[in-house]
N, C-alpha and C. Protein backbone atom coordinates (compact mmCIF):
# COMPACT_ATOMS: atom_id res chain seq x y z
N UNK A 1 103.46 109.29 59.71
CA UNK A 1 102.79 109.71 60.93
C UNK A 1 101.74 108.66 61.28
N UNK A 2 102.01 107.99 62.62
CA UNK A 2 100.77 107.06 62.82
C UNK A 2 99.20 107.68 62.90
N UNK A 3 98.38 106.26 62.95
CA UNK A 3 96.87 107.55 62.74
C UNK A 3 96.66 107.09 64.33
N UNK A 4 96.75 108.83 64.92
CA UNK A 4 96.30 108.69 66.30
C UNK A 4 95.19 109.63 66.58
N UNK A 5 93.85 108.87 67.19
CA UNK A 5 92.51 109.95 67.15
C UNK A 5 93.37 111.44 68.06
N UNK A 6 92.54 112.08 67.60
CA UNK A 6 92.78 113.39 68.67
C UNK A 6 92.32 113.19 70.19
N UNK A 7 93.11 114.26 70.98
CA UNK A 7 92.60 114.02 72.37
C UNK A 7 91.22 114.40 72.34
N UNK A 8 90.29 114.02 73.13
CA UNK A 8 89.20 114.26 73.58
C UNK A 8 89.04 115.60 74.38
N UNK A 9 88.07 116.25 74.40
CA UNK A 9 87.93 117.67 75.09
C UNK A 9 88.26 117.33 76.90
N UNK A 10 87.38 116.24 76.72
CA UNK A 10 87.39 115.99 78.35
C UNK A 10 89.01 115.71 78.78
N UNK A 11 89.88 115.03 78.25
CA UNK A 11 91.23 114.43 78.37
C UNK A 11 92.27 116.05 78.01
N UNK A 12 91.96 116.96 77.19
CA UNK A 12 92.46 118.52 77.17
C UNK A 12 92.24 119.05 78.53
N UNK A 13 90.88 118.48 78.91
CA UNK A 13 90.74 119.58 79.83
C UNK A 13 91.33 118.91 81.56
N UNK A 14 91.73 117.65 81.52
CA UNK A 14 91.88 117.02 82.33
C UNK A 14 93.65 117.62 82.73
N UNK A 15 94.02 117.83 81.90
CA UNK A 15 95.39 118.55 82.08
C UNK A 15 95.80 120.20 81.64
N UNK A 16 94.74 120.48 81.39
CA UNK A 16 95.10 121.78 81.25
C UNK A 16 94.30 122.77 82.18
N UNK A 17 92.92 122.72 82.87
CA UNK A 17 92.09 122.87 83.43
C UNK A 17 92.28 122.79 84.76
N UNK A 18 92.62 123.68 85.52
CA UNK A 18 92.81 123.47 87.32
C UNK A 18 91.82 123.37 87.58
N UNK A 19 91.36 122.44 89.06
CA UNK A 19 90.31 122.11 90.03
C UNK A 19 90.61 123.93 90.95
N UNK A 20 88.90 124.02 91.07
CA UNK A 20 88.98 125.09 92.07
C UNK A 20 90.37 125.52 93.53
N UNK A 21 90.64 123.79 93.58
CA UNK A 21 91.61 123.67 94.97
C UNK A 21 92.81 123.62 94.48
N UNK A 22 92.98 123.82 93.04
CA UNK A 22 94.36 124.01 92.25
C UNK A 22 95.15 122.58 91.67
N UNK A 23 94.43 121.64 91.93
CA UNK A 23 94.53 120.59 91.88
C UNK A 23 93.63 120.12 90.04
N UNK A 24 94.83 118.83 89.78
CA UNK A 24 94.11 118.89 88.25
C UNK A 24 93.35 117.31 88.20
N UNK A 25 92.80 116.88 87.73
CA UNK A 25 91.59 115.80 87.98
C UNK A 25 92.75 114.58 87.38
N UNK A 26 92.41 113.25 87.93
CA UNK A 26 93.20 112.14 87.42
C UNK A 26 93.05 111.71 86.03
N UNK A 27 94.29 111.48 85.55
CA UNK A 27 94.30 110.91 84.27
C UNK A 27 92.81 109.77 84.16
N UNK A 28 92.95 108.98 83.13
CA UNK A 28 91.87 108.00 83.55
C UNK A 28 92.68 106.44 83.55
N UNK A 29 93.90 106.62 83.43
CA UNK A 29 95.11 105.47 84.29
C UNK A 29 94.41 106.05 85.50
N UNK A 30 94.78 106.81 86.32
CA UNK A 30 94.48 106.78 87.29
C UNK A 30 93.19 106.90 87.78
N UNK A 31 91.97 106.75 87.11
CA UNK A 31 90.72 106.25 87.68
C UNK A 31 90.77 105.06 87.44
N UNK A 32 91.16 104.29 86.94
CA UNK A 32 90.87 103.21 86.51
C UNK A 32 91.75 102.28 87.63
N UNK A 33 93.03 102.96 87.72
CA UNK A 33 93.70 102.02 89.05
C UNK A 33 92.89 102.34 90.41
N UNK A 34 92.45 103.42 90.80
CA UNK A 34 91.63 103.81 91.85
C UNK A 34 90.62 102.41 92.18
N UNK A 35 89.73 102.62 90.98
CA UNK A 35 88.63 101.57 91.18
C UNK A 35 89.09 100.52 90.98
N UNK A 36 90.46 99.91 90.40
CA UNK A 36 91.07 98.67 90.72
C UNK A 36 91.61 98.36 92.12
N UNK A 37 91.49 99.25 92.97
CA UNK A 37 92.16 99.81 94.42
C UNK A 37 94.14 99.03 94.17
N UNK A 38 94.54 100.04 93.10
CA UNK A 38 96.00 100.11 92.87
C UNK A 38 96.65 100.86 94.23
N UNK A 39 97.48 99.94 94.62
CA UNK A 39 98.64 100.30 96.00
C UNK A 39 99.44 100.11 95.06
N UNK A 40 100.69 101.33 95.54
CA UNK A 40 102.22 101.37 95.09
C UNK A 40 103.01 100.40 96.11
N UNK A 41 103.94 99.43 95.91
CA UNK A 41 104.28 98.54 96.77
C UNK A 41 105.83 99.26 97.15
N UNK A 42 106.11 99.05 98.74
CA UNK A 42 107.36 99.47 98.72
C UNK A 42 108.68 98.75 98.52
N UNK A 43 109.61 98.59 99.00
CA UNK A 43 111.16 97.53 97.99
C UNK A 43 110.60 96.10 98.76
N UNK A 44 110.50 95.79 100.27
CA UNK A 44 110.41 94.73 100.15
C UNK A 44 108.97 93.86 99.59
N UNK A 45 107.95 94.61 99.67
CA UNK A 45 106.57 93.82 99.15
C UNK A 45 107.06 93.67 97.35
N UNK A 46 107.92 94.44 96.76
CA UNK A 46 107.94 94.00 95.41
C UNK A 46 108.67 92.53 95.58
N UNK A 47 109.85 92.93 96.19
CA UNK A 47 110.74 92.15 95.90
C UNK A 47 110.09 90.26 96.66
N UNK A 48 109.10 90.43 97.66
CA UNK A 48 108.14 89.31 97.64
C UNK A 48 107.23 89.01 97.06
N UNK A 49 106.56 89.95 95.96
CA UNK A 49 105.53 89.46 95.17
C UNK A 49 106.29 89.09 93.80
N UNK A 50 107.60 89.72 93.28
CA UNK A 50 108.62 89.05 92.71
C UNK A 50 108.82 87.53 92.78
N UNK A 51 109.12 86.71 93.92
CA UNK A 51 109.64 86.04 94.49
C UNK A 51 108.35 85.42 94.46
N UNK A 52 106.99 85.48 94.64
CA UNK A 52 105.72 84.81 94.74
C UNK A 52 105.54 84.22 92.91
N UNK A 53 105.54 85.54 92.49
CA UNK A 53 105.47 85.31 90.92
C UNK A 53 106.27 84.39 90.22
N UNK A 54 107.58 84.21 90.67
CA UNK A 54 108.77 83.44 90.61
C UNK A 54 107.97 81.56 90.83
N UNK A 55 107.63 81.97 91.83
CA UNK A 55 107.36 80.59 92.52
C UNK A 55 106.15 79.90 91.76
N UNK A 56 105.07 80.70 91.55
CA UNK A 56 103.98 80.27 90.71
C UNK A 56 104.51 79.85 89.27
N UNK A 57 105.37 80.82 88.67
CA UNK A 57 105.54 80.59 87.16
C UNK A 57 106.25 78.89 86.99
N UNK A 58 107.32 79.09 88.17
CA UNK A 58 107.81 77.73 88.17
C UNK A 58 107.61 76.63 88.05
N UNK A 59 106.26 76.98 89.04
CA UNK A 59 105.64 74.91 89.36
C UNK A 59 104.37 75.37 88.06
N UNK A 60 104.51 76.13 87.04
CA UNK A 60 103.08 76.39 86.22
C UNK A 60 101.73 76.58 86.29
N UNK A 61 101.87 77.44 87.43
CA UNK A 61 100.61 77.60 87.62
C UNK A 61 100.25 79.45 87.05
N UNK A 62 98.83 79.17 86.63
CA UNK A 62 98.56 80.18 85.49
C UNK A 62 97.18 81.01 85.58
N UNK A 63 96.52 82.25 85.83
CA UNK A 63 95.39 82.45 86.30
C UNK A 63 95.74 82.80 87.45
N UNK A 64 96.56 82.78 88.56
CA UNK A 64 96.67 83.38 89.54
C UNK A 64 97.28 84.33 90.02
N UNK A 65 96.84 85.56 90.31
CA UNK A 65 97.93 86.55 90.84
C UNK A 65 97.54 86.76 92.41
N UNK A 66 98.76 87.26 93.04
CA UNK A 66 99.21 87.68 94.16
C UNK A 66 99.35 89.24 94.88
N UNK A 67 98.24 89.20 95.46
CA UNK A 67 98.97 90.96 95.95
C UNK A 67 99.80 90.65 97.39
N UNK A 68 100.15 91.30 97.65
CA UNK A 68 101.40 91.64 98.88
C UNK A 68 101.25 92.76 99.54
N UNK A 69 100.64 92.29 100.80
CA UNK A 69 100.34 93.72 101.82
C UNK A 69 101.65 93.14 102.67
N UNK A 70 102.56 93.92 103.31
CA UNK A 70 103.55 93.55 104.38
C UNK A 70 104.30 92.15 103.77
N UNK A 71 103.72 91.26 104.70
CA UNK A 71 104.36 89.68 104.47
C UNK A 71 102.82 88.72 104.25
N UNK A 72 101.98 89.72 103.88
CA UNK A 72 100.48 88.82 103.79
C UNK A 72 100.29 88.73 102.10
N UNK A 73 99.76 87.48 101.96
CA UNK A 73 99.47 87.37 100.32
C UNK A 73 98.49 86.96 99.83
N UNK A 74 97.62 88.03 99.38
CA UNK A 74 96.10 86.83 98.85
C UNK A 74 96.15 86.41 97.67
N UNK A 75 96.01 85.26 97.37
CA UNK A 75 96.01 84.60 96.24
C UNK A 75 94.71 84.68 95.86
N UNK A 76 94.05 84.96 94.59
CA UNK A 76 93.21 85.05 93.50
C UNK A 76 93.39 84.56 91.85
N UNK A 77 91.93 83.93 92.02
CA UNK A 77 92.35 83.76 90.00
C UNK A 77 91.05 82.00 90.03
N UNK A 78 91.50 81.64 89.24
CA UNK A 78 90.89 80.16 88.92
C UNK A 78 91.80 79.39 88.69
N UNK A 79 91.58 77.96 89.51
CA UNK A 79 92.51 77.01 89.26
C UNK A 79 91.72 75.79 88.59
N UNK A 80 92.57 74.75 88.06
CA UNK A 80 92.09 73.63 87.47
C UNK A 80 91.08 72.87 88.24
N UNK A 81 91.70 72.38 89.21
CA UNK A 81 91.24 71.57 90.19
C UNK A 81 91.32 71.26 91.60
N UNK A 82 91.17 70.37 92.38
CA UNK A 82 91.09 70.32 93.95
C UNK A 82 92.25 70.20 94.47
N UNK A 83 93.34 69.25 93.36
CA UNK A 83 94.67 69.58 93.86
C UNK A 83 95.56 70.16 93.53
N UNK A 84 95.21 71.23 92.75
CA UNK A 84 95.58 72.36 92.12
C UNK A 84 95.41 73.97 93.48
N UNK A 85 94.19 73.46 93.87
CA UNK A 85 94.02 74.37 94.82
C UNK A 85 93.91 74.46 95.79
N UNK A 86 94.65 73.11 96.59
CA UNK A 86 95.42 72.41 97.34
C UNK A 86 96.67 73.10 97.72
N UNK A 87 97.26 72.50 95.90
CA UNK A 87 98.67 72.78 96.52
C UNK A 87 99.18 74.27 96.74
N UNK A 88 98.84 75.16 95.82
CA UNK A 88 99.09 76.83 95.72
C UNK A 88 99.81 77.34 96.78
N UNK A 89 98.46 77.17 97.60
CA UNK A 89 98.82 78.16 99.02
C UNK A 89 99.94 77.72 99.85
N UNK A 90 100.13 76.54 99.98
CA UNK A 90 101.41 75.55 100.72
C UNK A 90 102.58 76.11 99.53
N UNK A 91 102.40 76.06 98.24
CA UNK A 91 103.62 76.41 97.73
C UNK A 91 103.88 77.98 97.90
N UNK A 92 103.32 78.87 98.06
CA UNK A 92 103.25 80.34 98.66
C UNK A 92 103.97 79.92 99.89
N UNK A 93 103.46 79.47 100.74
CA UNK A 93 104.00 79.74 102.30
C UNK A 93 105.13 79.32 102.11
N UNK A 94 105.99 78.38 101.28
CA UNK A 94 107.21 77.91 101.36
C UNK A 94 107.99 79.13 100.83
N UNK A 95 107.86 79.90 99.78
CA UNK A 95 108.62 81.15 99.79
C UNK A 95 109.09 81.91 100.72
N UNK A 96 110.27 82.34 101.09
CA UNK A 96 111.08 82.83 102.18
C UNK A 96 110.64 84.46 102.49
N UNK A 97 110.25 84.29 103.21
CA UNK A 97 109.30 86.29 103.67
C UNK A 97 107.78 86.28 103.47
N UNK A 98 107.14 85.14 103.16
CA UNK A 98 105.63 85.02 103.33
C UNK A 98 105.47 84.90 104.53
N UNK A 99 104.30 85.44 105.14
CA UNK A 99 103.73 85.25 106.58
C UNK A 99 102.25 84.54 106.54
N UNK A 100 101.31 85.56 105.94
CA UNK A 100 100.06 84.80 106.08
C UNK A 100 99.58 84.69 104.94
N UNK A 101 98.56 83.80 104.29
CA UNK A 101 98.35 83.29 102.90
C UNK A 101 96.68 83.85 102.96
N UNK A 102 96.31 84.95 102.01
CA UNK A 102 94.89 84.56 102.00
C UNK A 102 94.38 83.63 101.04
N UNK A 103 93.60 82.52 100.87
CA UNK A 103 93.56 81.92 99.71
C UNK A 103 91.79 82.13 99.66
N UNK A 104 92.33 82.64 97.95
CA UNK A 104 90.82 83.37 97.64
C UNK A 104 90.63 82.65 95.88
N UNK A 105 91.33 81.86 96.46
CA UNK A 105 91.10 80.42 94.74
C UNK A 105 89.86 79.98 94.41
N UNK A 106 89.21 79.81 93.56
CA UNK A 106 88.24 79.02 93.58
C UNK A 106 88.37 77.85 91.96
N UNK A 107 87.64 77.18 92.16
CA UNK A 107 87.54 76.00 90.88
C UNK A 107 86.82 76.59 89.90
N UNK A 108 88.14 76.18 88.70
CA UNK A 108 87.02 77.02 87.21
C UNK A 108 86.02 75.99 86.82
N UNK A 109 84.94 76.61 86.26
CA UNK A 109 83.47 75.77 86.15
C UNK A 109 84.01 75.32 84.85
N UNK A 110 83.54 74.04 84.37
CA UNK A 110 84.15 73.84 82.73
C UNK A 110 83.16 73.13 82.15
């Protein structure tokens, strides 16, 4: 039997405990994606942030992720350098179903 702590009272009561409105309070996955402001993406935003992820892993670039609203993509994270964070966003827009690039890169301090 692995050693797993017991649930917590608060985490019992989080699922067993109805809200006055019948409603039961969020896991704390789901507080935690809340305050990460987690969107569920629908087939085509996966299948372009797929295709974004694709494109980054390729040319090696590392530290950056992509969210995908529609055909819009903001890029975030730390890059090496000036032509590191240069090239990113031009290699984003060349992916087939990108529209607008936010580039929200900045230079890691070293």
């Amino acid at each position: 039997m692995p050693d797993r702590k017991p649930p917590s009272y608060d985490d019992i009561t989080r699922k067993t405990v109805p809200n006055l409105d019948s409603s039961f309070r969020p896991t704390r996955e789901q507080e935690q994606q809340a305050r990460e402001g987690f969107r569920a993406l629908d087939a085509d935003e996966q299948q372009l942030a797929d295709s974004v992820q694709r494109a980054l892993a390729a040319s090696g670039v590392r530290g950056v992720t992509a969210e995908v609203e529609r055909n819009r993509v903001t890029l975030r994270g730390q890059v090496r350098d000036a032509q590191e964070l240069a090239r990113i966003p031009d290699l984003v827009r060349s992916v087939p179903g990108v529209g607008d690039v936010i580039d929200q890169l900045v230079i890691a301090a070293r």
